[in-house]
Protein backbone atom coordinates (compact mmCIF):
# COMPACT_ATOMS: atom_id res chain seq x y z
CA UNK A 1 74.32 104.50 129.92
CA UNK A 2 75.44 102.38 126.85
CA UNK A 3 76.01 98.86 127.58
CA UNK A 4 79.73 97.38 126.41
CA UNK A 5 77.99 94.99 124.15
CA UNK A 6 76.05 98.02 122.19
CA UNK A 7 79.78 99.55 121.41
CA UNK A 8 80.94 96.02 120.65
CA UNK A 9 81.73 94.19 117.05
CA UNK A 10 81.81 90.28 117.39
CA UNK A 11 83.94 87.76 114.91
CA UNK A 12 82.54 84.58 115.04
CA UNK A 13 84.09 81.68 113.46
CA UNK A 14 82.05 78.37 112.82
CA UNK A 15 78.54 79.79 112.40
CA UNK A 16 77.44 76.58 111.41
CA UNK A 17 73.54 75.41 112.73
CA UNK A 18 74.53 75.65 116.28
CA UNK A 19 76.20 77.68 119.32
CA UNK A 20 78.33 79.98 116.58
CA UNK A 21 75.26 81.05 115.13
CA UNK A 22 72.98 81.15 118.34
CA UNK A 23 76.05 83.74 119.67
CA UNK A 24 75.43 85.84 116.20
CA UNK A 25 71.94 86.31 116.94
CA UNK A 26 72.47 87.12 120.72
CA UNK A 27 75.12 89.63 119.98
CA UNK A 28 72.99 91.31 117.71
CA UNK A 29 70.19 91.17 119.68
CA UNK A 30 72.32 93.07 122.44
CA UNK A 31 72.99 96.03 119.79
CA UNK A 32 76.60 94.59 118.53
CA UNK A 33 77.85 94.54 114.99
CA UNK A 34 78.72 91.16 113.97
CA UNK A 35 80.45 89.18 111.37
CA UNK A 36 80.79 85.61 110.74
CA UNK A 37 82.63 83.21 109.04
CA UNK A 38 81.87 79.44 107.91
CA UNK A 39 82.36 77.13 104.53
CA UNK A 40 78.35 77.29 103.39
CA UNK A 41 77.47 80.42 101.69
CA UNK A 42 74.11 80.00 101.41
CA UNK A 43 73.55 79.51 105.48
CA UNK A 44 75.90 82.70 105.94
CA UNK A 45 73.83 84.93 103.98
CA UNK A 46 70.62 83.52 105.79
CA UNK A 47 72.38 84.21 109.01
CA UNK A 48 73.23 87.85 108.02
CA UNK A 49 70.10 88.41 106.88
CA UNK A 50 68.42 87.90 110.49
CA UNK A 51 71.35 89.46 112.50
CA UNK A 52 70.34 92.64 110.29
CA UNK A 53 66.79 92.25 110.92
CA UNK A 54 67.93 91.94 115.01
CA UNK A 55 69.31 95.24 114.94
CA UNK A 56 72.80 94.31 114.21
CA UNK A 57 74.89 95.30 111.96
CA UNK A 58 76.23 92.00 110.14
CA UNK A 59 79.07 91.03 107.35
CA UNK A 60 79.79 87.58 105.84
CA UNK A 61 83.48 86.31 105.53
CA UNK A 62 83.76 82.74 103.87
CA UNK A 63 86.38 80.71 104.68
């Protein structure tokens, strides 16, 4: 049986260093596709790059 989360996609806004990007990683850890959104680039595209590596599928959106 496929879990909800595995069919899910997550938008998370605020994925600063802290609960929007500790929900990121736990989504994607759970099989979801997620995207964020913040102000800093750089920690975006760090983010994405481990919510990939978790299984996820991940996109950026800057705000």
């Amino acid at each position: 049986m496929v879990s909800p989360l595995q069919s899910g996609v997550a938008l998370i806004v605020g994925t600063g260093p802290g609960l929007g990007s500790a929900l990121a990683r736990r989504f994607a850890q759970a099989g979801m596709a997620v995207a964020v959104a913040a102000r800093n680039a750089e920690k975006l595209d760090g983010l994405i790059k481990e919510i990939n590596a978790l299984g996820g599928g991940g996109s950026t959106l800057r705000l």
